[in-house]
Protein backbone atom coordinates (compact mmCIF):
# COMPACT_ATOMS: atom_id res chain seq x y z
CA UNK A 1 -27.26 6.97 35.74
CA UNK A 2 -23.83 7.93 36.36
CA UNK A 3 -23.09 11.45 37.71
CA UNK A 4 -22.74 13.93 34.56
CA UNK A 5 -24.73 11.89 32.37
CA UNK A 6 -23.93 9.62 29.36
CA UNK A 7 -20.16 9.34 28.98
CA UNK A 8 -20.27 9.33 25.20
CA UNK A 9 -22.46 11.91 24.24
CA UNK A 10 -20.62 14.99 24.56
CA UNK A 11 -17.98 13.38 22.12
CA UNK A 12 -20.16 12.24 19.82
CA UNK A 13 -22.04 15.39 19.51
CA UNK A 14 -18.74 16.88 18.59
CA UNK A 15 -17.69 14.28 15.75
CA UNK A 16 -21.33 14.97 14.21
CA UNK A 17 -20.50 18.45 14.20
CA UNK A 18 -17.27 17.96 12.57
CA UNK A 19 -18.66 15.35 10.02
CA UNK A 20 -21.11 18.09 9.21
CA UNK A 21 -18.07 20.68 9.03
CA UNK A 22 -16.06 18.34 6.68
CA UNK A 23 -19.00 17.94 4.25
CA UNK A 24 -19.74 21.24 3.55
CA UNK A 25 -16.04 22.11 2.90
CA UNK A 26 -16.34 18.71 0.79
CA UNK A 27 -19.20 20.78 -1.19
CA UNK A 28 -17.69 23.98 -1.40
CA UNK A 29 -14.40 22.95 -2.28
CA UNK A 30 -15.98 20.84 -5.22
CA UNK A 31 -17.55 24.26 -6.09
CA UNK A 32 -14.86 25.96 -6.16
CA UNK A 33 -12.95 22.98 -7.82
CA UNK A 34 -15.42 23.34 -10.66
CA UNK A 35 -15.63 27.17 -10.60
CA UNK A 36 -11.72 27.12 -11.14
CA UNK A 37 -12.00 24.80 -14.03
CA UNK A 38 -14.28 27.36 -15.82
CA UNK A 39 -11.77 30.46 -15.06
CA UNK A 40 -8.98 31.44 -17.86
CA UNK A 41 -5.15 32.65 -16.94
CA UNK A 42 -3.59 34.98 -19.40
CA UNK A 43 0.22 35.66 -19.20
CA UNK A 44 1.72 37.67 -21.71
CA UNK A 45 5.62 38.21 -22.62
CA UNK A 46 8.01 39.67 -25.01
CA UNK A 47 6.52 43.09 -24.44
CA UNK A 48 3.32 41.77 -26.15
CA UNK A 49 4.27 39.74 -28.71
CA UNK A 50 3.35 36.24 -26.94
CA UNK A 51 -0.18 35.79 -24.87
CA UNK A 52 -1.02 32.16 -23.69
CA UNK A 53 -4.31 31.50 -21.76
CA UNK A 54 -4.81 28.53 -19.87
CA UNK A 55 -7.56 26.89 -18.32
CA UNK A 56 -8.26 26.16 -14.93
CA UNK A 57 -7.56 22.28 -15.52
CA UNK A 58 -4.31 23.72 -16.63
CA UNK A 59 -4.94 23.26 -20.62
CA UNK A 60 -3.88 25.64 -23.12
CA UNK A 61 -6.61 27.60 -24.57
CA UNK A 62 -5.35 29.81 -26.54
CA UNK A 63 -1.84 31.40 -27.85
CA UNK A 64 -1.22 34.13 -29.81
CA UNK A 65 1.93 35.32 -31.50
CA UNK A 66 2.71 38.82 -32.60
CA UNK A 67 4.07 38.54 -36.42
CA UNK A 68 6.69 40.75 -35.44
CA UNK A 69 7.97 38.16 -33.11
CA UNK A 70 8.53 35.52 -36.06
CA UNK A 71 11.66 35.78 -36.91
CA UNK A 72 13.52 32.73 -39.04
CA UNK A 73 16.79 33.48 -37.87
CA UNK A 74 15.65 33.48 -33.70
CA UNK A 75 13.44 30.84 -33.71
CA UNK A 76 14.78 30.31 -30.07
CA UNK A 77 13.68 33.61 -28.78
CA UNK A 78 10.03 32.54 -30.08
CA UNK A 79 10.23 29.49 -28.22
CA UNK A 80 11.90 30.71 -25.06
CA UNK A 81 9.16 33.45 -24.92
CA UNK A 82 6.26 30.44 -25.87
CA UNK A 83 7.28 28.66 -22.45
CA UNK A 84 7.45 31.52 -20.30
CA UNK A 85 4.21 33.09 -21.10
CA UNK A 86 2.52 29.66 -20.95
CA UNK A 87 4.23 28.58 -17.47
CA UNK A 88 3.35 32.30 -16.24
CA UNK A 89 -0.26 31.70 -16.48
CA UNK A 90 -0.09 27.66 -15.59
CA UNK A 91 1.60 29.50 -12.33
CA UNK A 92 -1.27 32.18 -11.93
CA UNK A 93 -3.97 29.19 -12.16
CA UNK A 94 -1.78 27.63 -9.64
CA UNK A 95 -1.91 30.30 -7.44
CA UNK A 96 -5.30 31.15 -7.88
CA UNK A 97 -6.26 27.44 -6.64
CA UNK A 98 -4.21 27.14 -3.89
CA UNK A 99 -5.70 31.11 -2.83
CA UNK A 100 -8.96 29.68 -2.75
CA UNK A 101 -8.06 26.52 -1.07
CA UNK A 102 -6.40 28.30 1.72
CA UNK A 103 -9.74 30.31 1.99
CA UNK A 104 -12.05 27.40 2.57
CA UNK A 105 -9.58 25.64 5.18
CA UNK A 106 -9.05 28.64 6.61
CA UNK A 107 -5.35 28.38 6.24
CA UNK A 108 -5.07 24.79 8.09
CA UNK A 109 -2.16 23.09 6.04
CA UNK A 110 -4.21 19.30 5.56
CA UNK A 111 -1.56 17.99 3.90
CA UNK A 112 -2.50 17.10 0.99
CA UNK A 113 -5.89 15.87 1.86
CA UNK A 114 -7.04 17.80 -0.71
């Protein structure tokens, strides 16, 4: 026997650790993937008179309009208020993810691995 031992054994010890690493983040990221789908986002504009609530998959669950916001002459404003509380939760679900994402990889950037 060469002098240290086995050449490949040391390495391979490590890759088994790291396979063993990468499948538990594979299990709690799909944990948290389907935790995240079962979370809401509210955003709410206008002073109050537009709530949307989104879904972690990033569907609309639910909107609600003030009355007082209906106006037939400003349509517009309705709209323009619609969009921004909708995007403003779609961005605090987005956030949320990539929160938790940076949690379980510790911060590592993977590129898009993920």
């Amino acid at each position: 026997m060469a002098k240290g031992g086995f050449r490949g054994m040391p390495g391979g010890m490590n890759q088994m650790a790291m396979m063993k690493q990468a499948q538990k983040m594979q299990q709690e990221m799909l944990r948290m993937q389907e935790e995240m789908e079962n979370k809401t986002y509210s955003a709410t504009t206008g002073g109050g008179m537009v709530t949307a609530t989104v879904s972690g998959k990033h569907e609309v669950k639910e909107l609600t309009i003030n009355p007082e916001a209906v106006d037939p002459d400003d349509v517009e404003m309705l709209q323009d208020m619609i969009i921004a509380a909708v995007n403003e939760a779609m961005r605090a679900a987005e956030t949320d993810s990539a929160n938790n994402m940076s949690r379980l990889t510790g911060g590592l950037n993977l590129g898009g691995l993920f």
